[in-house]
Protein backbone atom coordinates (compact mmCIF):
# COMPACT_ATOMS: atom_id res chain seq x y z
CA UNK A 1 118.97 -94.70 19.41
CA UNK A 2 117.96 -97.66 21.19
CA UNK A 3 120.88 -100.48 21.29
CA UNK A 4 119.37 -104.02 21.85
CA UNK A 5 121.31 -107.66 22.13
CA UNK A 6 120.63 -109.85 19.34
CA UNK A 7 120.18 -113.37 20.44
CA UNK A 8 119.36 -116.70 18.87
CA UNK A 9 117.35 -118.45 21.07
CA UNK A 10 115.97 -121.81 21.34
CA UNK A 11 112.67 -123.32 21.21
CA UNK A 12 110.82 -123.53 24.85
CA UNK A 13 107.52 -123.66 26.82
CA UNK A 14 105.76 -121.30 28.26
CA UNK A 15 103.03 -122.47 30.99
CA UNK A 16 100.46 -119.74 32.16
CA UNK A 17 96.84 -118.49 32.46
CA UNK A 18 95.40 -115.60 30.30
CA UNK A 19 92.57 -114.39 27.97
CA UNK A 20 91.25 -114.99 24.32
CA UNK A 21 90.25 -112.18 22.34
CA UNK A 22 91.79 -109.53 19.44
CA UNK A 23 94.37 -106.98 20.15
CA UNK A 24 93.46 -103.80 21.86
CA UNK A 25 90.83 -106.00 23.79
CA UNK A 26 93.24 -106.91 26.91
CA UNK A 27 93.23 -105.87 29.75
CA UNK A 28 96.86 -106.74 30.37
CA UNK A 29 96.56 -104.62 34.11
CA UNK A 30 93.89 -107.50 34.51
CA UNK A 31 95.36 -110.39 33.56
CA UNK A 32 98.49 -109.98 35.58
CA UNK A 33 96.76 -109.16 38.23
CA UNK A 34 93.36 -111.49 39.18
CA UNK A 35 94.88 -114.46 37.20
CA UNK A 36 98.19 -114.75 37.06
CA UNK A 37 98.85 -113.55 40.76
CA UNK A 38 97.08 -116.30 42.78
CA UNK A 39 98.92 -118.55 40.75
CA UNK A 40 102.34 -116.47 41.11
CA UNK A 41 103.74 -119.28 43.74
CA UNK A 42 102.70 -122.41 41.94
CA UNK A 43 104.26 -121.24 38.46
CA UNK A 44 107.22 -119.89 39.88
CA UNK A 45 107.67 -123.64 41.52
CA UNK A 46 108.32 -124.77 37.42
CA UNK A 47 110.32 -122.01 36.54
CA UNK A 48 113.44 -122.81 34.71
CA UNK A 49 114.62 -118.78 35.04
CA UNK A 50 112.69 -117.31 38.09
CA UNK A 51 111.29 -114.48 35.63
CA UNK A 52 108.14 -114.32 33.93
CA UNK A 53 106.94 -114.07 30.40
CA UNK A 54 103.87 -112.33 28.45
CA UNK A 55 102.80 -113.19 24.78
CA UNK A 56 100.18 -112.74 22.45
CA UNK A 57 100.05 -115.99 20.02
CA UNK A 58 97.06 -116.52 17.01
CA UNK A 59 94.62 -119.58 17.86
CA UNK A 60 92.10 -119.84 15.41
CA UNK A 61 90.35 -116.77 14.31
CA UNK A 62 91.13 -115.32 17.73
CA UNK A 63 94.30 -114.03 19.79
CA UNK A 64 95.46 -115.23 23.30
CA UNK A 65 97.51 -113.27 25.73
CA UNK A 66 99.54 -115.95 28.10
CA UNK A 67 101.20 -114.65 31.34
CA UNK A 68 103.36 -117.18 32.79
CA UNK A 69 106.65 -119.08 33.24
CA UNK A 70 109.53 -120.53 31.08
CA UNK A 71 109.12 -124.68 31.79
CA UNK A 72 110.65 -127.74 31.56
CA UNK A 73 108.59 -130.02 29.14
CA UNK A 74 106.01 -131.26 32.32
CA UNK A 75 104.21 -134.27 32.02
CA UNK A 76 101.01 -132.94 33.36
CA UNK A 77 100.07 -129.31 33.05
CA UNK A 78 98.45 -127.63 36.53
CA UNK A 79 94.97 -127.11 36.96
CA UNK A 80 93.91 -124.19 35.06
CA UNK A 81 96.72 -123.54 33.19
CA UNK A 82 97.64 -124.13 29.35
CA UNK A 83 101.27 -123.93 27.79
CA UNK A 84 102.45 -122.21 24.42
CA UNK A 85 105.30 -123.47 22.92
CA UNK A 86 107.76 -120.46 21.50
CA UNK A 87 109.69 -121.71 18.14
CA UNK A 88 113.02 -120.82 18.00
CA UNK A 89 113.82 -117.48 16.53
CA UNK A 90 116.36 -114.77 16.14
CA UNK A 91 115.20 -111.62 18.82
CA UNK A 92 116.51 -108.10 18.94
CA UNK A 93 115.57 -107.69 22.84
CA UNK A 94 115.38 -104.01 24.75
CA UNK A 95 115.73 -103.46 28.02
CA UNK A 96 113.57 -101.38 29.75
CA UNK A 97 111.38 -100.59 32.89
CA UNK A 98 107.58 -101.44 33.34
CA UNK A 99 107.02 -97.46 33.29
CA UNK A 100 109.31 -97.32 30.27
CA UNK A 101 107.64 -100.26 28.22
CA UNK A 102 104.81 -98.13 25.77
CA UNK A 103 107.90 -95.46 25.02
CA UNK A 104 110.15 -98.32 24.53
CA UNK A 105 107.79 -100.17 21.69
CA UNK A 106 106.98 -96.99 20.29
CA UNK A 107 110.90 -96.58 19.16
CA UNK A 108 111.33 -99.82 18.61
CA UNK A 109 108.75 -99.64 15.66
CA UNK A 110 108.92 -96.08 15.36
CA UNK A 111 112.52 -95.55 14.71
CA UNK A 112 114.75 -98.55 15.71
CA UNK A 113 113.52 -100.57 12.72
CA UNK A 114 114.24 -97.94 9.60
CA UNK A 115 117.95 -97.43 10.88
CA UNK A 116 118.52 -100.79 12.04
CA UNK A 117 119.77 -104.14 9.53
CA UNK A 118 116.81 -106.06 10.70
CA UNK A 119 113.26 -106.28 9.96
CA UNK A 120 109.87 -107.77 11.65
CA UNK A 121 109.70 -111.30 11.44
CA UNK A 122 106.03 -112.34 11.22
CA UNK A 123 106.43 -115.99 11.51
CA UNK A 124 107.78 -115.94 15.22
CA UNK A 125 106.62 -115.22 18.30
CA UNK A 126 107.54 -112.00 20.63
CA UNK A 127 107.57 -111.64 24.10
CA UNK A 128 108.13 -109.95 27.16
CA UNK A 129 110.30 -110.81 30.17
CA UNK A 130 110.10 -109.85 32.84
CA UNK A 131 113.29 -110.24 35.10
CA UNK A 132 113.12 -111.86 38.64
CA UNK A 133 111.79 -109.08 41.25
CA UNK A 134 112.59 -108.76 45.32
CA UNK A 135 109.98 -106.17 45.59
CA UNK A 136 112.85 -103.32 45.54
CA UNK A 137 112.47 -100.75 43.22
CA UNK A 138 110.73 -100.99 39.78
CA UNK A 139 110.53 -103.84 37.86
CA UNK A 140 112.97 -104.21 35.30
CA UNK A 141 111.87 -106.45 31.76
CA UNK A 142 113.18 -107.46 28.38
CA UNK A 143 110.97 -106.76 24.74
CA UNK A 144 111.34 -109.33 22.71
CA UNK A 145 110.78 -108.50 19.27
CA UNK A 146 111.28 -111.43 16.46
CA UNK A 147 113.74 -110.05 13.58
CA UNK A 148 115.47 -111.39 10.64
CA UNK A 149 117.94 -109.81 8.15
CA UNK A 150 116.72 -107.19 5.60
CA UNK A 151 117.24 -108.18 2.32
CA UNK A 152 119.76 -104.94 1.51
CA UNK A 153 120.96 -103.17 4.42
CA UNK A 154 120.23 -99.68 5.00
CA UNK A 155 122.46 -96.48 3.37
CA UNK A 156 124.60 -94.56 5.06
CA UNK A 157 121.60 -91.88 4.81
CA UNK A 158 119.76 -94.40 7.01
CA UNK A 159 117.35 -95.89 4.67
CA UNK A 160 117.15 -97.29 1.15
CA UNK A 161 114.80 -95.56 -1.39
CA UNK A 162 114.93 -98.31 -3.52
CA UNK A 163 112.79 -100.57 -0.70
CA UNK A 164 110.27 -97.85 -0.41
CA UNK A 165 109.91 -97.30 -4.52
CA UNK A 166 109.66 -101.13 -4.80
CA UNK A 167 106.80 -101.38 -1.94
CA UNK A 168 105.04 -98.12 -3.88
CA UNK A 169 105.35 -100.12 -7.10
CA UNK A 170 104.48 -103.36 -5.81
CA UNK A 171 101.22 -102.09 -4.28
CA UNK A 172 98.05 -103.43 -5.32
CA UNK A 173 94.21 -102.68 -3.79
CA UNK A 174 93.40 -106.12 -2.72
CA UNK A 175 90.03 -107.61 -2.60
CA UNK A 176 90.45 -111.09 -1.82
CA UNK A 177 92.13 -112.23 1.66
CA UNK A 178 92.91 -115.05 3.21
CA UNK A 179 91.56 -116.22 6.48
CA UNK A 180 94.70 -115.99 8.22
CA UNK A 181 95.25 -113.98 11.52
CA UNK A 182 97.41 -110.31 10.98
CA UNK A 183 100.26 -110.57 13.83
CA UNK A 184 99.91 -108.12 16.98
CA UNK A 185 103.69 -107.36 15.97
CA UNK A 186 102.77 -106.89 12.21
CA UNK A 187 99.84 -104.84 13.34
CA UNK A 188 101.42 -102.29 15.82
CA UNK A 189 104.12 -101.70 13.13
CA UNK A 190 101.22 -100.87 10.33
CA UNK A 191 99.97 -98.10 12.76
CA UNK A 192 102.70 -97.09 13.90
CA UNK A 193 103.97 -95.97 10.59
CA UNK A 194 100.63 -94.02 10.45
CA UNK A 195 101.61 -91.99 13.17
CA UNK A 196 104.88 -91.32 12.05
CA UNK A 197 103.28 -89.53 9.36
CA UNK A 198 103.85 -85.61 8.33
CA UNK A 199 101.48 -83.17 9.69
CA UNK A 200 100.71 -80.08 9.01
CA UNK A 201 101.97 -77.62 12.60
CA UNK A 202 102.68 -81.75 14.32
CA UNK A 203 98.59 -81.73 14.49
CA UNK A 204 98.81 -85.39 14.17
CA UNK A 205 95.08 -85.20 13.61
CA UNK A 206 94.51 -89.15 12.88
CA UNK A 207 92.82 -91.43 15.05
CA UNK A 208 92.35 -95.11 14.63
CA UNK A 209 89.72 -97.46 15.45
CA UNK A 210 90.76 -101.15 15.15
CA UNK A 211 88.39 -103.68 14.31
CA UNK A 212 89.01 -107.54 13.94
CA UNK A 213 87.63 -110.91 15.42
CA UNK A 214 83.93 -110.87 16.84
CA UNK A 215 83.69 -107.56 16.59
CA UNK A 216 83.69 -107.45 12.52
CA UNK A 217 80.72 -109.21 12.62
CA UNK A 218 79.17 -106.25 14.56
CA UNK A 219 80.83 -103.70 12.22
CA UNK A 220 79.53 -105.14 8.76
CA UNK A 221 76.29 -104.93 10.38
CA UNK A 222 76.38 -101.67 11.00
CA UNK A 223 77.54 -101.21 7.09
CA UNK A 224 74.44 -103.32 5.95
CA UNK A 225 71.62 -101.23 8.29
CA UNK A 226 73.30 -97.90 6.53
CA UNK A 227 73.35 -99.25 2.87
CA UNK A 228 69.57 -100.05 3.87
CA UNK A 229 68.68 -96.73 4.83
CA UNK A 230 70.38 -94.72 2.36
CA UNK A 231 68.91 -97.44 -0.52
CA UNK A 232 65.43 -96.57 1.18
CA UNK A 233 65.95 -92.40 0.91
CA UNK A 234 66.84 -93.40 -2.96
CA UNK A 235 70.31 -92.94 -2.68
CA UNK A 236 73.47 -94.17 -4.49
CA UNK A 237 74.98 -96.86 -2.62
CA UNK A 238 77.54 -97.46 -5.31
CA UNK A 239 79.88 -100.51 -4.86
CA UNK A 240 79.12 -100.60 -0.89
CA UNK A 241 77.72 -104.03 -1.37
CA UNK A 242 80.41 -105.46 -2.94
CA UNK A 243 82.81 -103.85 -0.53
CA UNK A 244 80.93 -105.32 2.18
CA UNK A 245 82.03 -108.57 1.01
CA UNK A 246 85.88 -107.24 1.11
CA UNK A 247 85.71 -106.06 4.77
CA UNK A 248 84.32 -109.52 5.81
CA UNK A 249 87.23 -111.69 4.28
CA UNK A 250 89.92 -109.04 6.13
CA UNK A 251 90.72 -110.15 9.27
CA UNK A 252 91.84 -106.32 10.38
CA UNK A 253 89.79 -103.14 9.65
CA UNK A 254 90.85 -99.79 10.63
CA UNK A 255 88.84 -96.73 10.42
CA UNK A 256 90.42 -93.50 10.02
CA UNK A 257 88.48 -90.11 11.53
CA UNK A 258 90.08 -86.72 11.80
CA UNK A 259 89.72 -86.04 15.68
CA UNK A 260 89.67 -82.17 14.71
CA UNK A 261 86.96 -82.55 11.66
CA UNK A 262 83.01 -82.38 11.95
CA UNK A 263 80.83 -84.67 10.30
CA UNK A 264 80.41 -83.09 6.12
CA UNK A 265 76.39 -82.25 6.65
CA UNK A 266 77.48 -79.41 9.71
CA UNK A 267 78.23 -76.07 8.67
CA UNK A 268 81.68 -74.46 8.94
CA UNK A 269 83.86 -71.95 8.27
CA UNK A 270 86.25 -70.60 5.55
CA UNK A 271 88.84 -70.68 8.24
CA UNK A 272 87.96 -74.16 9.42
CA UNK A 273 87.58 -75.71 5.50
CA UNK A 274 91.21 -74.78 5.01
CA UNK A 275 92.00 -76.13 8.46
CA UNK A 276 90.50 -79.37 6.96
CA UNK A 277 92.38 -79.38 3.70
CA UNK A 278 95.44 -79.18 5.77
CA UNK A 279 94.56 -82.30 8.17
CA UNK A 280 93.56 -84.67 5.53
CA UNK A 281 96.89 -84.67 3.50
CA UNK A 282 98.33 -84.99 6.89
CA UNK A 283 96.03 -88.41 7.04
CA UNK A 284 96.42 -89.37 3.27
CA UNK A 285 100.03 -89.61 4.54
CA UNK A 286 99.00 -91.58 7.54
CA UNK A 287 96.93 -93.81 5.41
CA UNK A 288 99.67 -94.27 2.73
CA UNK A 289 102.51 -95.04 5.15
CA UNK A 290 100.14 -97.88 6.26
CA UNK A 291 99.78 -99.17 2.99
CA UNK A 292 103.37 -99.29 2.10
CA UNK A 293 104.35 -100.87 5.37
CA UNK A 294 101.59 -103.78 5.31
CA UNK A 295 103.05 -104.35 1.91
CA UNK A 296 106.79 -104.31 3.04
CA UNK A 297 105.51 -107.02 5.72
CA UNK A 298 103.91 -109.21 2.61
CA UNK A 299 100.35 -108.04 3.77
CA UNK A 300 97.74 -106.62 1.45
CA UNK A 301 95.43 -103.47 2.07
CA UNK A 302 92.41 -101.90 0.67
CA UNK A 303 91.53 -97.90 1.00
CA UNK A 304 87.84 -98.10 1.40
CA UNK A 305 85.61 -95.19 1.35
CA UNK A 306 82.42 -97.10 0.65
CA UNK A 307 81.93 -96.77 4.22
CA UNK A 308 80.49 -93.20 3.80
CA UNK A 309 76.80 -95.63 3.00
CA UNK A 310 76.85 -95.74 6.59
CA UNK A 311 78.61 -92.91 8.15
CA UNK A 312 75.98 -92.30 11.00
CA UNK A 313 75.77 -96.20 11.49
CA UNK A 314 79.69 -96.66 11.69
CA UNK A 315 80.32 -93.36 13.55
CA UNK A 316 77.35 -94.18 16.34
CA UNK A 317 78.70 -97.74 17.00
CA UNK A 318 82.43 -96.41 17.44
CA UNK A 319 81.28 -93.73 19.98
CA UNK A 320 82.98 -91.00 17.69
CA UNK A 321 81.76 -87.98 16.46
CA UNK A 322 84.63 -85.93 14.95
CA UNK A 323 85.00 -86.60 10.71
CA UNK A 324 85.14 -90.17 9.24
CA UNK A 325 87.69 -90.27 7.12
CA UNK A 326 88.30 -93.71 5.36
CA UNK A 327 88.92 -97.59 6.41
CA UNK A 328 91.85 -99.82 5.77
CA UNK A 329 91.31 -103.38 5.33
CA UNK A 330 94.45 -105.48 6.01
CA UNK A 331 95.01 -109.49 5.65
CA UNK A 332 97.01 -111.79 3.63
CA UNK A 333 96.66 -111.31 -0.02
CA UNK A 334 94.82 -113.70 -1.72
CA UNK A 335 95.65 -112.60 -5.06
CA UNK A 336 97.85 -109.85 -6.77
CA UNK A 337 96.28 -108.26 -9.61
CA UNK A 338 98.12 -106.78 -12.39
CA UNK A 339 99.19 -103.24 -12.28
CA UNK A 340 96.28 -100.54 -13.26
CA UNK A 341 97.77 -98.43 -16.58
CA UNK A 342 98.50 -95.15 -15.34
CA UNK A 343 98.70 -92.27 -17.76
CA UNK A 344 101.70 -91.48 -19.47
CA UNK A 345 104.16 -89.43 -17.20
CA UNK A 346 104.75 -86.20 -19.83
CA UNK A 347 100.93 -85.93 -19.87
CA UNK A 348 101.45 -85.05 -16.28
CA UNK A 349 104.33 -83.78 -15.13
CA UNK A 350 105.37 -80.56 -16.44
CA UNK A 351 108.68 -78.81 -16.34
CA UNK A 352 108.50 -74.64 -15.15
């Protein structure tokens, strides 16, 4: 198990150049590379620490990714540069290498977090940093992540049950979101949890398309051209309208597909329709760990499968053509209905 230093550290500046956009946009490679790098010599000149520093920070209804330097409060910024200042925080921070990084924030997320006292806290900023480099060898960095104490720490087993039956019971479908931003740090620890689901033989036979800033403006199109075309063939459209409304208030939208599945309308096997069965309880789990987590982090969800009005639309724009399988809206809650009634428990549960 991983074994970070937790740190309190102070409020500072961060000075740098970067992009605006939504997570999984970046091209981090990029960024580094054709903007930070002709500036490597200038920024260094402000350092206060001789390493470097990457973040992704809300700004608007958008996200930016800074690459820069830690700074002394400067009177005038450089040309072509902006500065973010980071609030003071506590940090679990993991070491790793630049080749280790994606393995390393996998396990942070993945595993680190359920065994650990500590959990994700989405009112300050992570970051990486990444230690001064001669050139010799591979470069070595620090994660970041933001953490505060859980409210009950974990058993002895490694987990407390009571957490997860509170977030079941707690759960609500929420239609009404607020307009703020879902943290990249929130965010990777939503899907993460979906791919820590069970699976039938390890499959793993989920795959997620994330959808949030300009581009939900392009996806709720697409929703609207295939309610029109399935109103037009005299179909049932059902709620799809109204769910179109949902999807637009939530600033995060994932779509689910099973990567092994066809689309319903092609023909298949025996073999192949229990091969299905199998793969989408492994993605109802997927989709359910999601849930629960976005509602351990304070966020609300929605399982949508009004977006079957415009299957072809949605599938054509994502460039996928394996099995749609649902969509996940995610946002702060704007509201928190009262609990559906649920049929008595001896009407069905039964003893053998």
């Amino acid at each position: 198990m991983l074994e970070p230093r937790i740190v309190d550290r102070e409020s500072f500046t961060v000075i740098g150049v970067g992009a605006t956009g939504q997570l999984g946009e970046f091209n981090y490679g990029e960024i580094w590379e054709k903007q930070y790098m002709p500036m490597d010599a200038l920024l260094k000149s402000y350092s206060i620490d001789g390493g470097c520093y990457g973040l992704t920070f809300s700004e608007g209804d958008h996200l930016v990714y800074l690459a820069g330097v830690a700074v002394a409060k400067l009177p005038v910024l450089p040309a072509g540069t902006r500065e973010f200042v980071i609030p003071a925080a506590k940090y679990a921070v993991f070491e790793c290498l630049m080749s280790t990084m994606t393995a390393t924030v996998q396990e942070v997320y993945g595993q680190w977090f359920y065994k650990s006292e500590f959990e994700l806290d989405n009112r300050a900023v992570g970051f990486e940093y990444y230690l001064p480099y001669n050139g010799v060898g591979e470069m070595q960095m620090e994660i970041y992540v933001p953490v505060k104490p859980k409210e009950s720490p974990p058993s002895e087993q490694g987990g407390s049950s009571m957490k997860v039956f509170e977030a079941i019971a707690n759960r609500r479908s929420i239609r009404n979101f607020k307009p703020d931003l879902v943290s990249e740090e929130a965010l990777r620890k939503i899907l993460q949890a979906g791919l820590l689901a069970p699976s039938g033989k390890n499959n793993q036979p989920w795959k997620f398309y994330v959808v949030q800033g300009e581009k939900r403006a392009e996806m709720i199109a697409q929703m609207r051209a295939g309610i029109v075309r399935n109103e037009s063939q005299g179909n049932d459209t059902g709620s799809a309208k109204y769910t179109i409304r949902v999807m637009e208030q939530a600033p995060v939208t994932v779509f689910v597909y099973d990567r092994f599945g066809s689309p319903p309308w092609m023909p298949q096997s025996i073999d192949q329709n229990f091969f299905d069965v199998v793969n989408l309880q492994s993605i109802g789990a997927a989709i359910q760990n999601m849930l629960l987590t976005a509602e351990e982090l304070g966020l609300g969800s929605l399982w949508i499968c009004d977006v079957f009005s415009a299957y072809e639309e949605l599938s054509t724009w994502l460039g996928e053509n394996s099995a749609l399988i649902a969509a996940i809206s995610f946002g702060v809650p704007d509201e928190h209905p009262v609990a559906r009634k649920r049929k008595d428990f001896d009407d069905l549960v039964h003893w053998v």
